[in-house]
N, C-alpha and C. Protein backbone atom coordinates (compact mmCIF):
# COMPACT_ATOMS: atom_id res chain seq x y z
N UNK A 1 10.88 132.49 232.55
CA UNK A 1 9.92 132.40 231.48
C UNK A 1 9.90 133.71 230.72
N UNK A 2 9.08 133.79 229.86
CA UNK A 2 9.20 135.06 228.71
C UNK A 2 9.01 134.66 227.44
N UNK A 3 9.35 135.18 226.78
CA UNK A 3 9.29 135.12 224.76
C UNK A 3 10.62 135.89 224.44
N UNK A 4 11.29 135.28 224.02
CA UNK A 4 12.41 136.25 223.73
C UNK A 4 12.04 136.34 222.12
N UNK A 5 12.58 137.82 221.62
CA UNK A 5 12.62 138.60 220.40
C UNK A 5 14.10 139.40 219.92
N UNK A 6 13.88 139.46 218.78
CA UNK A 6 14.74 139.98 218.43
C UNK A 6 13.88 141.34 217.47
N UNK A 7 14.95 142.08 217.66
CA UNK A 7 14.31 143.54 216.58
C UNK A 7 15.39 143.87 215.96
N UNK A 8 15.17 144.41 214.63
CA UNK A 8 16.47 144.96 213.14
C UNK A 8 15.46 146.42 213.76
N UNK A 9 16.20 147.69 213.36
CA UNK A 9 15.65 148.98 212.62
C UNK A 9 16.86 149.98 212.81
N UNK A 10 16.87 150.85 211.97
CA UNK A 10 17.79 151.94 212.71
C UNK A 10 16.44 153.42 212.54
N UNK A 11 15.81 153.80 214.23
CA UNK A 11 15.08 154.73 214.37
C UNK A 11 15.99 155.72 214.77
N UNK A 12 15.38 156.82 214.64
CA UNK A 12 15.91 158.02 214.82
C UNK A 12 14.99 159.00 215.26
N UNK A 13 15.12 159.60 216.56
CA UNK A 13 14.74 161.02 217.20
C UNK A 13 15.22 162.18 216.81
N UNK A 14 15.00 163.17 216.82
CA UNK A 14 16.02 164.08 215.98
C UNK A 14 15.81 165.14 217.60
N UNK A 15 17.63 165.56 217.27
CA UNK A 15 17.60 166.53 218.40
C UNK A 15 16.59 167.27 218.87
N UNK A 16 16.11 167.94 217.89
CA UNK A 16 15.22 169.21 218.49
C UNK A 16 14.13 168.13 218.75
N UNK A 17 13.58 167.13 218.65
CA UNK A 17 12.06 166.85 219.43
C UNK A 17 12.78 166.07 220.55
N UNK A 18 13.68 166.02 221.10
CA UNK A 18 13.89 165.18 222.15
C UNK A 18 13.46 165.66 223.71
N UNK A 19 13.33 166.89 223.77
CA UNK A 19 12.63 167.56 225.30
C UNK A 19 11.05 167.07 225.31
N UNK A 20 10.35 167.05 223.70
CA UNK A 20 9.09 166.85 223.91
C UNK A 20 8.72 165.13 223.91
N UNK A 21 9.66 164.42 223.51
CA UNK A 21 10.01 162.70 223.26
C UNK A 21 10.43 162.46 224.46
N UNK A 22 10.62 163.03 225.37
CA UNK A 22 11.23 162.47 226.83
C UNK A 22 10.18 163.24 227.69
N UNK A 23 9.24 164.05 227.24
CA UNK A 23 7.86 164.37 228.15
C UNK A 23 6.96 163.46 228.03
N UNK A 24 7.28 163.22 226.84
CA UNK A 24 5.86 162.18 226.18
C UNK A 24 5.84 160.51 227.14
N UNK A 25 7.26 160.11 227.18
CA UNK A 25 7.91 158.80 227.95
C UNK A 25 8.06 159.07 229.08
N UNK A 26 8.25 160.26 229.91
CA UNK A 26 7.90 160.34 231.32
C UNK A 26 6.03 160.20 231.92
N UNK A 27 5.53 160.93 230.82
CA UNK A 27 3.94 160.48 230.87
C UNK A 27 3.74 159.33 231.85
N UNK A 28 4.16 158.66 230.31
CA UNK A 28 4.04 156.76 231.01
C UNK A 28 3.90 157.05 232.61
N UNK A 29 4.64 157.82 233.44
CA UNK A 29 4.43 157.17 234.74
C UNK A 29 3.35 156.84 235.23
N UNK A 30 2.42 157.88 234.65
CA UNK A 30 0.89 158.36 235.35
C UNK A 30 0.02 157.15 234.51
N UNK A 31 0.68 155.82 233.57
CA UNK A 31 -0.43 155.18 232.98
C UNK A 31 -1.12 154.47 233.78
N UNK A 32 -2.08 153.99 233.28
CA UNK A 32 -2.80 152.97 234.37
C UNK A 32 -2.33 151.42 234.36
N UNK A 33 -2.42 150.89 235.64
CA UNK A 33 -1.54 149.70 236.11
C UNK A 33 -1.89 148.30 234.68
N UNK A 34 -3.11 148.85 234.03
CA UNK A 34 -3.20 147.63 233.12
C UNK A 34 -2.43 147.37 232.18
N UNK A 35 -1.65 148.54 231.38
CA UNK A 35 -0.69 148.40 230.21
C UNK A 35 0.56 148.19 231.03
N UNK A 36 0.74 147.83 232.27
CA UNK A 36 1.88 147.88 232.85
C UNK A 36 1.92 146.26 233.35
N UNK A 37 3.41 145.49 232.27
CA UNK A 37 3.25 144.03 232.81
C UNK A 37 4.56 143.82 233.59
N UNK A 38 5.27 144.67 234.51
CA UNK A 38 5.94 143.67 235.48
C UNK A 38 5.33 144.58 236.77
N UNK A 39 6.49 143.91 237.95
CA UNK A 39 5.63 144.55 239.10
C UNK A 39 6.09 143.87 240.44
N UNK A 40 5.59 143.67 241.66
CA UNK A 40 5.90 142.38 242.56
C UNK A 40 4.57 142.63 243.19
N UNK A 41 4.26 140.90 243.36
CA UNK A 41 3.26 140.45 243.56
C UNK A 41 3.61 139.80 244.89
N UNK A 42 2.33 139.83 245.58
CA UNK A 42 2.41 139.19 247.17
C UNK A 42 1.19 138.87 247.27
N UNK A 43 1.07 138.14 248.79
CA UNK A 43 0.00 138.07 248.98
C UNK A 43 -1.01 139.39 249.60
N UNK A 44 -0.34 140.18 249.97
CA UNK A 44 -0.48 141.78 250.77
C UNK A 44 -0.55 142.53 249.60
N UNK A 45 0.58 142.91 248.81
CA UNK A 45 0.43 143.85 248.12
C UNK A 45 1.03 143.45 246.40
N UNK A 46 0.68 144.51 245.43
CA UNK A 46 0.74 144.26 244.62
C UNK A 46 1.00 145.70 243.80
N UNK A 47 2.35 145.90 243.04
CA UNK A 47 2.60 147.10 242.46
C UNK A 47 3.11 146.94 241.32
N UNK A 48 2.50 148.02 240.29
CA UNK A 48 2.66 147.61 239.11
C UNK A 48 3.68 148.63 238.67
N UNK A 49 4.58 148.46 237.19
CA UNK A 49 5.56 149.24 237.27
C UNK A 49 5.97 148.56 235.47
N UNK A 50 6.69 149.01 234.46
CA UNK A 50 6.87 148.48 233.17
C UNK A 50 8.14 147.75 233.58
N UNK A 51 7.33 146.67 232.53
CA UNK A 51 8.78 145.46 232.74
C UNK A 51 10.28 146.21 232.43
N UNK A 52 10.86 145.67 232.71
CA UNK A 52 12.67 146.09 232.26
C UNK A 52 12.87 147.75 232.97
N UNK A 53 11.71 148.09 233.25
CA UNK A 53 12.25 149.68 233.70
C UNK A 53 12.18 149.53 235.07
N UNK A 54 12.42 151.09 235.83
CA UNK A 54 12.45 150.66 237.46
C UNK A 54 10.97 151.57 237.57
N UNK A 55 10.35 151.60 238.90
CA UNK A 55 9.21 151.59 238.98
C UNK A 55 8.92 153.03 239.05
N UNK A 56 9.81 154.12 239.11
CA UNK A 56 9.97 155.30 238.98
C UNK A 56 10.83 155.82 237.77
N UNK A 57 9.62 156.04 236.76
CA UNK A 57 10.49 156.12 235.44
C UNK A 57 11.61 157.78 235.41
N UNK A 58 11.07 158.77 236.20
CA UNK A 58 11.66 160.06 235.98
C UNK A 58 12.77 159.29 236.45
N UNK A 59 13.61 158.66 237.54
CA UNK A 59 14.83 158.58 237.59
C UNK A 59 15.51 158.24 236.25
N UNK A 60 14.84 157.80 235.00
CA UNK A 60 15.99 157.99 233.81
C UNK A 60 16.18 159.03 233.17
N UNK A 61 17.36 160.05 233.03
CA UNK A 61 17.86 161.08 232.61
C UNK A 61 17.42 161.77 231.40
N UNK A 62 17.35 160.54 230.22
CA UNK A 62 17.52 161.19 228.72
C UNK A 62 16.87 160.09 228.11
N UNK A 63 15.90 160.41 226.77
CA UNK A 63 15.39 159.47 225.79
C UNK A 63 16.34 158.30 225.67
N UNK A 64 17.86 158.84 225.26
CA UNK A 64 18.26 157.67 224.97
C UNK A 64 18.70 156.31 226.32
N UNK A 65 18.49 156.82 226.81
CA UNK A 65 18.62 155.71 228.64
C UNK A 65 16.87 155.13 228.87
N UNK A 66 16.42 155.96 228.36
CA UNK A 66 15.22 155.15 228.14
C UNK A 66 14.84 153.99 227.64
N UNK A 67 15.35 154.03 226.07
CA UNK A 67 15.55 153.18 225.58
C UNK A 67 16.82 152.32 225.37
N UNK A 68 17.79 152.35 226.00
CA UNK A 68 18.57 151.54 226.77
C UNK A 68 17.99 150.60 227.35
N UNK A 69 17.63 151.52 229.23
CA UNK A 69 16.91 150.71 229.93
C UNK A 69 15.95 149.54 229.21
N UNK A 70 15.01 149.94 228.57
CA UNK A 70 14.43 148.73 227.50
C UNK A 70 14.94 147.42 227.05
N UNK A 71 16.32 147.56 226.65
CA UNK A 71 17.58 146.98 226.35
C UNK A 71 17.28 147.27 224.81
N UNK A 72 17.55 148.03 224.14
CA UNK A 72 17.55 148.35 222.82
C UNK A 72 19.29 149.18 222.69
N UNK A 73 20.17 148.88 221.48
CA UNK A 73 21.07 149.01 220.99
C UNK A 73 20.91 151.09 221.05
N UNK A 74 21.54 151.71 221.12
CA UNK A 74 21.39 153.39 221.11
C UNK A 74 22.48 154.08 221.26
N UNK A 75 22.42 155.07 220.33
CA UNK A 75 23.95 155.72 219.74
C UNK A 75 23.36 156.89 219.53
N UNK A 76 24.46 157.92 219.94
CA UNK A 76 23.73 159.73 219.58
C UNK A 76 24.77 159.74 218.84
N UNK A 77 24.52 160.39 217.44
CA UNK A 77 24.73 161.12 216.69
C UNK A 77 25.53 161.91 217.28
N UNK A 78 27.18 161.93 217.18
CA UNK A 78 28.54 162.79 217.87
C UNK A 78 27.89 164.44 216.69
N UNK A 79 27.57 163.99 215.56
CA UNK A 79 27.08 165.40 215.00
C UNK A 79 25.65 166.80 215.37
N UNK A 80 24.96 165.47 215.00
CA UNK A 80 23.78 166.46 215.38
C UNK A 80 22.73 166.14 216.64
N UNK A 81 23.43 165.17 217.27
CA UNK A 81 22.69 164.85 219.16
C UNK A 81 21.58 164.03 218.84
N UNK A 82 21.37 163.54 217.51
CA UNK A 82 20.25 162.95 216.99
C UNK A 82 20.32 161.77 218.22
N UNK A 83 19.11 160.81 218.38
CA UNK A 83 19.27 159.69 218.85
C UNK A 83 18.78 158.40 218.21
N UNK A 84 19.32 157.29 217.64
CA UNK A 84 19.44 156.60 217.17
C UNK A 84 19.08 155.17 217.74
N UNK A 85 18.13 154.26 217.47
CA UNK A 85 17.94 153.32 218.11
C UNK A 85 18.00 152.22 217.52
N UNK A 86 18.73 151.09 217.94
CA UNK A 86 18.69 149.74 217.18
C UNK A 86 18.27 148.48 217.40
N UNK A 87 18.94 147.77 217.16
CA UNK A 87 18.86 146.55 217.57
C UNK A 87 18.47 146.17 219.18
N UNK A 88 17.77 144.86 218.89
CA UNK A 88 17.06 144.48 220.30
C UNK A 88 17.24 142.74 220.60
N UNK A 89 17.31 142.35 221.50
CA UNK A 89 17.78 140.81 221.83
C UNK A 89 17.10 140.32 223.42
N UNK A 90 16.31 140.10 223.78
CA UNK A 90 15.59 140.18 225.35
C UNK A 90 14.38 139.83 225.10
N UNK A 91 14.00 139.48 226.11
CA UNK A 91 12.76 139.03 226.34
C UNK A 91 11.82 140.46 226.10
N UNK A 92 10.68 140.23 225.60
CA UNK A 92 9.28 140.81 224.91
C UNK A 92 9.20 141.56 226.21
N UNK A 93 8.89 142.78 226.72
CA UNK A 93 8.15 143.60 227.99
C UNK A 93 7.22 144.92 227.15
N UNK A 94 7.67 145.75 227.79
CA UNK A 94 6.53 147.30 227.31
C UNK A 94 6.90 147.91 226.20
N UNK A 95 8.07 147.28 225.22
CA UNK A 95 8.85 148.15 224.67
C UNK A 95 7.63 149.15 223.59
N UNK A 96 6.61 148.05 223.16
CA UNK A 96 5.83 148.73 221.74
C UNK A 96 4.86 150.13 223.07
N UNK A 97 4.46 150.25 224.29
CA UNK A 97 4.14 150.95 224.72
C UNK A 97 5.15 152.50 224.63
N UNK A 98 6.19 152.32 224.98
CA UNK A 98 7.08 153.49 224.88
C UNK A 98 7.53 153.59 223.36
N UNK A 99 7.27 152.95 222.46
CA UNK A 99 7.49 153.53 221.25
C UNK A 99 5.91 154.16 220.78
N UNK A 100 5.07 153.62 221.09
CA UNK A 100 3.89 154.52 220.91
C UNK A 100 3.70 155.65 221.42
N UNK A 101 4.55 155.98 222.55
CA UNK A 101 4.16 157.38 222.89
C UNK A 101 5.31 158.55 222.67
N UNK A 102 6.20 157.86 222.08
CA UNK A 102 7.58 158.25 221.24
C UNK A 102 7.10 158.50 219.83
N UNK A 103 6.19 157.81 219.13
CA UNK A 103 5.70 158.17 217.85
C UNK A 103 6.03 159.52 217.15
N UNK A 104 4.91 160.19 217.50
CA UNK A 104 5.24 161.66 217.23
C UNK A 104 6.65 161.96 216.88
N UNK A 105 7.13 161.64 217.40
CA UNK A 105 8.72 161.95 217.52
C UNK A 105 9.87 161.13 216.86
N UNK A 106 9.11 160.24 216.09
CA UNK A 106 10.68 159.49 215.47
C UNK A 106 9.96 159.43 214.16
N UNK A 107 11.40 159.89 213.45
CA UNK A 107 11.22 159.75 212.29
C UNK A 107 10.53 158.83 211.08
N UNK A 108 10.38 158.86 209.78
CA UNK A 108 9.95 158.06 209.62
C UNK A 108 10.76 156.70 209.12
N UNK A 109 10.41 155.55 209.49
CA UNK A 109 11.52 154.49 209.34
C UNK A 109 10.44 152.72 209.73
N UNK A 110 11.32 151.91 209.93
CA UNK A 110 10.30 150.91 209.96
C UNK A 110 11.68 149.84 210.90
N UNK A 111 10.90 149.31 211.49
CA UNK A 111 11.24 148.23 212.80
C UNK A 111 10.82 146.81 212.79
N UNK A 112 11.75 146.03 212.45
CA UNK A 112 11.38 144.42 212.29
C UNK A 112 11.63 143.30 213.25
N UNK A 113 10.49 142.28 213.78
CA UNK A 113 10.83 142.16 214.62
C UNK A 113 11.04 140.03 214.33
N UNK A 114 11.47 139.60 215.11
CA UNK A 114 11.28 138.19 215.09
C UNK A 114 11.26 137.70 216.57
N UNK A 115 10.33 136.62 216.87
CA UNK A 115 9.69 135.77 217.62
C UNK A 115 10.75 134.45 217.80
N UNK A 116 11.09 133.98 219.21
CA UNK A 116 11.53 132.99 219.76
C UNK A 116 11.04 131.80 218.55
N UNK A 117 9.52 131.65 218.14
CA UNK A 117 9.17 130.75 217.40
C UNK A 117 8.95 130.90 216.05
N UNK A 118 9.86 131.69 215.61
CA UNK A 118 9.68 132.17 214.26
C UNK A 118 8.87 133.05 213.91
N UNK A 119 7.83 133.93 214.58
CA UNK A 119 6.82 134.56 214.28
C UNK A 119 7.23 135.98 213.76
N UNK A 120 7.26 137.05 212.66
CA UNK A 120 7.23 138.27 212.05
C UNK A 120 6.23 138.99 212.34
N UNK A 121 7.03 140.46 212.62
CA UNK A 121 6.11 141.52 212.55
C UNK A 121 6.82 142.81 212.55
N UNK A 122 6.14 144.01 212.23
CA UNK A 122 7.10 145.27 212.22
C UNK A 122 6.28 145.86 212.48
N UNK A 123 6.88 147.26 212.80
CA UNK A 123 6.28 148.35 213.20
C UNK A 123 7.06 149.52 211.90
N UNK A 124 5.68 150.68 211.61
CA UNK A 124 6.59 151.44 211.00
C UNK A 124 5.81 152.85 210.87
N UNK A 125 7.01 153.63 210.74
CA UNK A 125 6.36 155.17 211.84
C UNK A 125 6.76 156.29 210.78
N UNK A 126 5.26 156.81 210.69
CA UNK A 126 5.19 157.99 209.16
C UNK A 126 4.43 158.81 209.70
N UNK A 127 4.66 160.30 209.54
CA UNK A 127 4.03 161.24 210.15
C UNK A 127 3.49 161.01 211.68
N UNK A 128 4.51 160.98 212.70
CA UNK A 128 4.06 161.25 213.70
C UNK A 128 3.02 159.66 214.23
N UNK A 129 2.89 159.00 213.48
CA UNK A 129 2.00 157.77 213.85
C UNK A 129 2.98 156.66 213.58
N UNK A 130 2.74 155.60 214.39
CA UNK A 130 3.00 154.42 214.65
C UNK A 130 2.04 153.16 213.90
N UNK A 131 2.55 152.43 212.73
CA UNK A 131 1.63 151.43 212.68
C UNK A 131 1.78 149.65 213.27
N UNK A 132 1.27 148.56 213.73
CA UNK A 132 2.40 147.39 213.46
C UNK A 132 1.32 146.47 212.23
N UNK A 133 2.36 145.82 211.61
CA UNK A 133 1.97 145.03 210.34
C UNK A 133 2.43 143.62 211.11
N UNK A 134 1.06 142.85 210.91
CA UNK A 134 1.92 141.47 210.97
C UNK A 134 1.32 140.73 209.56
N UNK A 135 1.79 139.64 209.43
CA UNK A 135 1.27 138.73 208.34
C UNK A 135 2.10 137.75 208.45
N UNK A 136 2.62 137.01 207.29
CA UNK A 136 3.43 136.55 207.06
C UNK A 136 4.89 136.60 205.80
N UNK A 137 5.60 136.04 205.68
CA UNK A 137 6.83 136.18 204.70
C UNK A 137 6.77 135.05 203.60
N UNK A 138 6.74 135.30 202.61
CA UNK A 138 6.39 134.24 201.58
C UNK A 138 7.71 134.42 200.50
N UNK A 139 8.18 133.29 199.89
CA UNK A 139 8.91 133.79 199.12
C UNK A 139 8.71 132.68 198.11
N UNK A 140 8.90 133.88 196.75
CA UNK A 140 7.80 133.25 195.77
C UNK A 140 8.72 132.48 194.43
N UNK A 141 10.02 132.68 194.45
CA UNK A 141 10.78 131.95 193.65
C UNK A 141 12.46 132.04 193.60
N UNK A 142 13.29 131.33 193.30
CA UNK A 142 14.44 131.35 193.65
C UNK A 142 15.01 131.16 192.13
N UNK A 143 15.96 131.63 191.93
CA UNK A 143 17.28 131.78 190.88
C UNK A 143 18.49 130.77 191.31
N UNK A 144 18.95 130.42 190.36
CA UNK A 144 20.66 130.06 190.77
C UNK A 144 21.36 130.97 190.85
N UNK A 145 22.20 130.90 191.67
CA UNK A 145 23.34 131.83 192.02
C UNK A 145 24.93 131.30 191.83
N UNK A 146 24.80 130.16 191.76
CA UNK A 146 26.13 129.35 191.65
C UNK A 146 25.97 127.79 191.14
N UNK A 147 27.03 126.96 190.03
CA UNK A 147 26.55 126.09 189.61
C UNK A 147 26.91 124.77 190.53
């Protein structure tokens, strides 16, 4: 079960904030178990941990394995170590949590997303803040293009 999504954007970290963008996403470990939706459940015990990641986030190395792990598309910049994030195809988990606390840190740019059932929405990140827009897509008139 799940919701699978898809995401368009090309985000970008820029080298120099990436020590403080990979403090900010190690945070996360210390969040509290409620923003955290996977886990294993028993009848004994019960531990919470972010979906798609493993339950000890410091074992991932670098921002961009971060968002890997997530399953998001990610390419460094062979020039300037920038990190680059793209495309997304997987089922819905914590991803908008670790981009909120990545905020600060990625440039400004905008992230589109689509819903298993057709549903729109984006996210888009200006000065250090994170917003998401939903609504809908309307399109208000068409031309010919060919006879």
């Amino acid at each position: 079960m799940g919701y699978y999504v898809s995401g368009e954007g090309n985000l970008t970290i820029k080298n120099a904030n990436l020590p403080a963008a990979y403090a900010a996403l190690m945070a996360l470990q210390n969040a509290p178990d409620e923003v955290k939706h996977g886990g294993s459940f028993s009848a004994t015990e019960t531990r919470r941990w972010f979906s798609w990641m493993p339950e000890d986030l410091t074992t991932i190395p670098t921002v961009q394995d971060v968002f890997r792990e997530l399953g998001f598309e990610v390419e460094v910049d062979g020039d300037t170590g920038d990190v680059l994030i793209g495309n997304y195809d997987s089922k819905i988990g914590d991803e908008e949590t670790f981009f909120i606390a990545a905020a600060p840190f990625i440039e400004s740019g905008e992230y589109e997303w689509k819903g298993e059932d057709g549903e729109f929405w984006k996210w888009t990140f200006h000065e250090g803040k994170m917003f998401h827009h939903t609504g809908t897509r309307a399109y208000t008139h068409a031309t010919i293009v060919s006879a």
